[in-house]
Protein backbone atom coordinates (compact mmCIF):
# COMPACT_ATOMS: atom_id res chain seq x y z
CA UNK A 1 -4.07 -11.93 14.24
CA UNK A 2 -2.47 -12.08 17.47
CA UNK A 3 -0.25 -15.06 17.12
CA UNK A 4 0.59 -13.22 13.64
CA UNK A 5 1.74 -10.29 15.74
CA UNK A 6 3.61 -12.22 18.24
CA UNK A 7 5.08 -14.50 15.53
CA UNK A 8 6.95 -11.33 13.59
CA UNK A 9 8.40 -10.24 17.26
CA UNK A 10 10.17 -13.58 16.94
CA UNK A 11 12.16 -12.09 14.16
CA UNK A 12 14.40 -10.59 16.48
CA UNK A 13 15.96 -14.05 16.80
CA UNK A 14 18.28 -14.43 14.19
CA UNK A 15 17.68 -18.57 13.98
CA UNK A 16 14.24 -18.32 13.20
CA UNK A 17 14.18 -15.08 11.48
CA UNK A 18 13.93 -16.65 8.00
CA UNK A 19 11.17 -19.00 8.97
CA UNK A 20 9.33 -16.45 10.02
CA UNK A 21 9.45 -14.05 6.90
CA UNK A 22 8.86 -17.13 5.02
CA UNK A 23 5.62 -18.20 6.91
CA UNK A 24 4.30 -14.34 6.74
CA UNK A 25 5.22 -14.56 2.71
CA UNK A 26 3.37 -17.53 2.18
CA UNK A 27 0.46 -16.93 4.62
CA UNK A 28 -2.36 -15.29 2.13
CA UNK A 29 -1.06 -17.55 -0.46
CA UNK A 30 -2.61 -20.70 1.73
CA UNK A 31 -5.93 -19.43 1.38
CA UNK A 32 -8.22 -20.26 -1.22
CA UNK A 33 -11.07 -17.57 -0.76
CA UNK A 34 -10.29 -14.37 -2.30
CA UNK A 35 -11.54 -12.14 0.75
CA UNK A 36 -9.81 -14.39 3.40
CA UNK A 37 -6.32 -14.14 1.48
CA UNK A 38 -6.77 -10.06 1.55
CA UNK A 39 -7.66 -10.17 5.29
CA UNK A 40 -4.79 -12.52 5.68
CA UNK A 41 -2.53 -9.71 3.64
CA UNK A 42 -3.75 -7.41 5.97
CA UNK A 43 -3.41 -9.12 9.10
CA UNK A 44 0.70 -9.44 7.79
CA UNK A 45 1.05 -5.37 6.82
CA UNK A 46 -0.71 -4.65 10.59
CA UNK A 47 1.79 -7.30 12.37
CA UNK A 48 4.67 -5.62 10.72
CA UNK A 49 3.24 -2.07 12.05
CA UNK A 50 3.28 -3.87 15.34
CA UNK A 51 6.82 -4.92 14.92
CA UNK A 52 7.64 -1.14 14.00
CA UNK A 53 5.28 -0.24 17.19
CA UNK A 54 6.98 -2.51 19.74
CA UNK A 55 10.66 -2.12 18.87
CA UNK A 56 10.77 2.14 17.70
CA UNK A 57 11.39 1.41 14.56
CA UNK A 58 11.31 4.27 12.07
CA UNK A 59 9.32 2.47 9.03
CA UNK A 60 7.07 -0.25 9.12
CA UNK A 61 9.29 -1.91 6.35
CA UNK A 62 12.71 -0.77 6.99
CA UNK A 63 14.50 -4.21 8.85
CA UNK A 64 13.40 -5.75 5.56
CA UNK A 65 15.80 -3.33 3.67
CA UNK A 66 18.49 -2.88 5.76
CA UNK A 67 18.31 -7.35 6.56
CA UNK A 68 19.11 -7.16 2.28
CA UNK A 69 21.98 -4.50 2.87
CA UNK A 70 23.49 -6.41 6.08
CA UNK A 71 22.81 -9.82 5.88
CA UNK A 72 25.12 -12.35 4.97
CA UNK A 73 23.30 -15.43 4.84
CA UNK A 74 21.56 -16.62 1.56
CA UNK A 75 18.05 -18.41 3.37
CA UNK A 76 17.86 -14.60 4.94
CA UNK A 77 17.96 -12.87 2.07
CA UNK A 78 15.51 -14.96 0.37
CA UNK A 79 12.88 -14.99 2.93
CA UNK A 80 13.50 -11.32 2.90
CA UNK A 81 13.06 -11.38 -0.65
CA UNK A 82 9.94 -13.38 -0.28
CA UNK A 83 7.96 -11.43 1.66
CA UNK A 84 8.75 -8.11 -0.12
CA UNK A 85 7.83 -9.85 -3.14
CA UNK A 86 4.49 -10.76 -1.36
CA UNK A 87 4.06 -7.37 0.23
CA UNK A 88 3.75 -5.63 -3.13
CA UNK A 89 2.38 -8.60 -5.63
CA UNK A 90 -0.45 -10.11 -3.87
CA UNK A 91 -2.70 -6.80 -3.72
CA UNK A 92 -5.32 -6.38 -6.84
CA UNK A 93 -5.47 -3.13 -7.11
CA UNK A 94 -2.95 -1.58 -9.35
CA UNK A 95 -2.61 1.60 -7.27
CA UNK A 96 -1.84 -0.40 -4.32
CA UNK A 97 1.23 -2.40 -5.67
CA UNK A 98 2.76 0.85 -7.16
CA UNK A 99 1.99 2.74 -3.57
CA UNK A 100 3.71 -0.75 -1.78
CA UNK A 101 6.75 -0.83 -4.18
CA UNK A 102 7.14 2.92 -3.94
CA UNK A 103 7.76 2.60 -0.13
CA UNK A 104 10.14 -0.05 -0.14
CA UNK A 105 12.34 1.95 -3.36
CA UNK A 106 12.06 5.25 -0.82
CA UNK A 107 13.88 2.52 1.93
CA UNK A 108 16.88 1.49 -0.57
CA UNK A 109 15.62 -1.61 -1.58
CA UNK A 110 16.59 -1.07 -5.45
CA UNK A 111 19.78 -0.25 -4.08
CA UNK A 112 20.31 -3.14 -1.95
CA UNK A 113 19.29 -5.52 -4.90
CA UNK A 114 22.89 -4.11 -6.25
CA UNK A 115 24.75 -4.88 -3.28
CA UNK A 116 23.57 -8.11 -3.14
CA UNK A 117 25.01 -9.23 -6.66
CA UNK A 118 27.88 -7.79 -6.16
CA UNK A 119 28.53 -10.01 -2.64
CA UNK A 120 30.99 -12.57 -3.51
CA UNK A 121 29.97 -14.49 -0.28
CA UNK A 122 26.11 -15.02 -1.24
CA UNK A 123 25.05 -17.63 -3.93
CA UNK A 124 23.48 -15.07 -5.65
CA UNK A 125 21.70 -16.99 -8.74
CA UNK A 126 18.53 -18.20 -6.56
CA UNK A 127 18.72 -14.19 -6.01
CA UNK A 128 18.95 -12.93 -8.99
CA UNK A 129 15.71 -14.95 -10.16
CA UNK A 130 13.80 -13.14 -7.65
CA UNK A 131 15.19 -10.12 -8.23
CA UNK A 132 14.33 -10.57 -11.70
CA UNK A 133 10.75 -11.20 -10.93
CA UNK A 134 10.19 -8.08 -8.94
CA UNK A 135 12.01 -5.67 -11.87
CA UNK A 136 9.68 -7.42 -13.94
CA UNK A 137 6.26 -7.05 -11.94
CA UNK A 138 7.30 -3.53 -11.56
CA UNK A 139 7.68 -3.21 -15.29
CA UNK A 140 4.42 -4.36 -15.87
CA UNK A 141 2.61 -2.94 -13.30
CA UNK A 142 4.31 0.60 -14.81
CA UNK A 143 3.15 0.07 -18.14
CA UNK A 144 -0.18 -0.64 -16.93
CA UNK A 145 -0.54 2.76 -14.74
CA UNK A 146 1.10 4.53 -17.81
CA UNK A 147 -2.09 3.35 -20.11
CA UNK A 148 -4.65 3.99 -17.28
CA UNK A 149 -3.05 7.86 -17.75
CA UNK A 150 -3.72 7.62 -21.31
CA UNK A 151 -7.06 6.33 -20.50
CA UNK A 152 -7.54 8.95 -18.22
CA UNK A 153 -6.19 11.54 -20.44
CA UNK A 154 -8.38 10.91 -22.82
CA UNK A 155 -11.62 10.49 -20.82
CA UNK A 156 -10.10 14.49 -19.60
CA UNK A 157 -10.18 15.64 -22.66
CA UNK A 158 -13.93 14.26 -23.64
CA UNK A 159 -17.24 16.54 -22.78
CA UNK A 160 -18.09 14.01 -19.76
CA UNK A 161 -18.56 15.61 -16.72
CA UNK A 162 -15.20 15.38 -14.19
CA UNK A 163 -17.22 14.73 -11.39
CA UNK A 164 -18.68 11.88 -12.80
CA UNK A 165 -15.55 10.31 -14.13
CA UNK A 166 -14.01 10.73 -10.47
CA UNK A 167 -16.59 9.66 -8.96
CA UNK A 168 -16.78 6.78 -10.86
CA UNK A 169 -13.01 6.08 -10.43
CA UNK A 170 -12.80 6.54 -6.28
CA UNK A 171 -13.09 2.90 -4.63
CA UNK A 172 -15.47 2.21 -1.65
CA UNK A 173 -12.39 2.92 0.72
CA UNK A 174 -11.45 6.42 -0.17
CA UNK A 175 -15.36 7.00 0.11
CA UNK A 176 -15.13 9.15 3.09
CA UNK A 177 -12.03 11.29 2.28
CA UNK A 178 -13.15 12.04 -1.07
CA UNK A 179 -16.49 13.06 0.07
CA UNK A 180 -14.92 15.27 2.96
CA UNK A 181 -12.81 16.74 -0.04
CA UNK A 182 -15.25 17.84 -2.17
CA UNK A 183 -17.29 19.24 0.58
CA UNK A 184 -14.29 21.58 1.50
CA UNK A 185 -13.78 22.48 -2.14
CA UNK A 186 -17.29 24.00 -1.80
CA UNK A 187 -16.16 26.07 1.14
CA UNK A 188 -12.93 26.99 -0.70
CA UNK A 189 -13.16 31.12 -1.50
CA UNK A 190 -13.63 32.61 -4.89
CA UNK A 191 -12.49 35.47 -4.73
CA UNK A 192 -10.24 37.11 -6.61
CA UNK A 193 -7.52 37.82 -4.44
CA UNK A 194 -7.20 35.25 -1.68
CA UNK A 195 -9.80 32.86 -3.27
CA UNK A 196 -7.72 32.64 -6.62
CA UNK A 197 -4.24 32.35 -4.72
CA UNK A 198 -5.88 29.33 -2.51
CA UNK A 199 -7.24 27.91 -5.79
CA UNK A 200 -3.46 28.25 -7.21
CA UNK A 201 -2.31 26.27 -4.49
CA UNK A 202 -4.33 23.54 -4.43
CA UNK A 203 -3.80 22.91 -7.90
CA UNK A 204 -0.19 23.44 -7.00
CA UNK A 205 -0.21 20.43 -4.51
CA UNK A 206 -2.25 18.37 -6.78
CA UNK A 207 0.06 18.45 -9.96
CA UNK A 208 3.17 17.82 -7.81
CA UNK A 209 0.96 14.85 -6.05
CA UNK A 210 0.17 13.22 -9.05
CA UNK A 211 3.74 13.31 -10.63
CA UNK A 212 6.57 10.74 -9.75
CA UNK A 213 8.58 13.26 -8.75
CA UNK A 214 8.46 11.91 -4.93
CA UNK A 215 8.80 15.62 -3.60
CA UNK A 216 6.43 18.77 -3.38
CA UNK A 217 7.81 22.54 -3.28
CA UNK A 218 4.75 25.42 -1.90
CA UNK A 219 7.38 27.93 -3.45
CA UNK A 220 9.65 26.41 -5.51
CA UNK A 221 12.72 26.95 -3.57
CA UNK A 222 12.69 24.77 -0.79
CA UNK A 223 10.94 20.84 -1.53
CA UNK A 224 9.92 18.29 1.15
CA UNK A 225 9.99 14.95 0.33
CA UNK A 226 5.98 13.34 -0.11
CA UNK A 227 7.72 9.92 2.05
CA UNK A 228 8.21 12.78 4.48
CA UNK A 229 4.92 14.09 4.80
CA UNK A 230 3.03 10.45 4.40
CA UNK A 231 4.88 8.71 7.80
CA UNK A 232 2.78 10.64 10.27
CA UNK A 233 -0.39 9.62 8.01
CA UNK A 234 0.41 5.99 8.77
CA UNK A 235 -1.38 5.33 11.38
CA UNK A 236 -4.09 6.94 10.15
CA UNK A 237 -4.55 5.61 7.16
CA UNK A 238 -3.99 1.84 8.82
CA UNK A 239 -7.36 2.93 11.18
CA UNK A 240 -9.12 4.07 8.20
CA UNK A 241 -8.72 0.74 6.90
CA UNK A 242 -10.32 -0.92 9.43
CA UNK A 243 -13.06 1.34 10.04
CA UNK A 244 -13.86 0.33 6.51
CA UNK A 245 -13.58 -3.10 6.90
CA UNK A 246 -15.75 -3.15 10.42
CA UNK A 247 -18.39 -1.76 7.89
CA UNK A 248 -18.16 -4.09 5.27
CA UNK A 249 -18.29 -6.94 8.07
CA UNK A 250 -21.25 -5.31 9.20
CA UNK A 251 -23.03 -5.04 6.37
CA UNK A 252 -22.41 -8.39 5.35
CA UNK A 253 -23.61 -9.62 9.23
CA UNK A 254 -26.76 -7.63 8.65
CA UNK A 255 -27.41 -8.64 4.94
CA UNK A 256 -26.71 -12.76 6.58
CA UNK A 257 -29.23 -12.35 9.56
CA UNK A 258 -32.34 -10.51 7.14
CA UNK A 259 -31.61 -13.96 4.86
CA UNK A 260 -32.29 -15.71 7.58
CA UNK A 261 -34.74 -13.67 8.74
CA UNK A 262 -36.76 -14.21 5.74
CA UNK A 263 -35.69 -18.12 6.26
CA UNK A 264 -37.59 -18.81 9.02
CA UNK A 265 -40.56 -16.46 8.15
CA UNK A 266 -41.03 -18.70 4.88
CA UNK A 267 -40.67 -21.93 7.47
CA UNK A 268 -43.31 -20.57 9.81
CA UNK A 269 -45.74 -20.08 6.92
């Protein structure tokens, strides 16, 4: 991961700057175990976070956006292209890739698509057919979230338990922050004064969350965007990652040495 992290600082030199978005977009691709190529995805979002670290930038993602706004150079733009494209493709899960292509659309990359065809000094036909391919990922990734919410609708609307269908929908990494969730919920008040207005609220936050709206209101008067309230969760969230994945690694180290354990017990008898 280190020579990842000092790699990306090498974007600051414009001559290599392409090369180096291109070796980051093809990186995970290289690798032919599954788990590896998501570590190697991983090790890619955390050098860019160290690229935002190191140099004060704002978002971990925003030189990718403004390089498609300012750049006048077709190789730039698609390496830049590339590793967006990467960014928010390789992930399998379905939330993920809407969550990744939701950041860079906050940044203006949907607008800097436009300015990019209509820049008479780009070659903009190797462009366009990546272009094309994200609109079209996004397309289907949309249509895929819009019949999980009919899915979901409908297992709302059965006599199963919601507990059970959330619990069953919550993956291993959101394990801890759902369970700290519910176990405020059980804390929340009922009363019917305070208790009910706190209730009111939190079903307030949770509609707006869960819209595509991109902005929540506690009054409806004044509205913050969600972008807004997510960037000082960042870091957070990035260590919350890797706590899980230190326990995964773990477990798989422990669940290794009692195989081997039992190895040489069978050899000694």
């Amino acid at each position: 991961p280190q020579m990842i992290f000092t790699l990306t600082t090498w974007a600051r030199d414009i001559e290599v700057k392409p090369l180096v978005y291109y070796l980051l977009a093809v990186l995970p691709y290289f690798v032919d175990d599954n788990q590896l190529s998501e570590e190697a995805y991983h090790v890619v979002v955390t050098a860019m976070e160290y690229y935002q670290y190191k140099y004060g930038e704002s978002t971990r993602f925003g030189m990718l956006v403004a390089g498609l706004q300012f750049e006048k150079d077709d190789k730039m733009v698609l390496s830049i292209l590339a590793l967006m494209n990467m960014l928010v493709n390789l992930p399998d899960s379905l939330e993920e890739r809407l969550a990744m292509r939701a950041e860079f659309r906050a940044l203006g990359a949907e607008e800097a698509f436009n300015k990019i065809l209509d820049n008479e000094s780009l070659d903009t036909d190797d462009i366009w057919d990546v272009i094309k391919m994200w609109k079209s990922d996004a397309l289907d990734d949309e249509e895929d979230y819009d019949d999980q919410l009919f899915e979901i609708t409908q297992m709302t609307t059965s006599d199963g338990p919601y507990i059970e269908m959330l619990d069953k929908r919550v993956p291993k990494h959101l394990r801890r922050s759902y369970d700290e969730i519910i176990k405020r919920m059980l804390f929340m008040p009922t009363d019917t004064n305070t208790g009910l207005q706190k209730w009111l609220l939190v079903e307030r936050i949770l509609r707006q969350l869960t819209s595509t709206s991109g902005q929540i209101s506690f009054d409806n008067k004044s509205w913050i965007n969600v972008d807004e309230l997510l960037q000082p969760l960042a870091q957070e969230a990035s260590a919350e990652k890797q706590s899980h994945k230190l326990f995964e690694e773990k477990t798989r180290l422990e669940h290794d040495v009692f195989k081997l354990e039992k190895q040489l017990l069978l050899q000694k008898s």
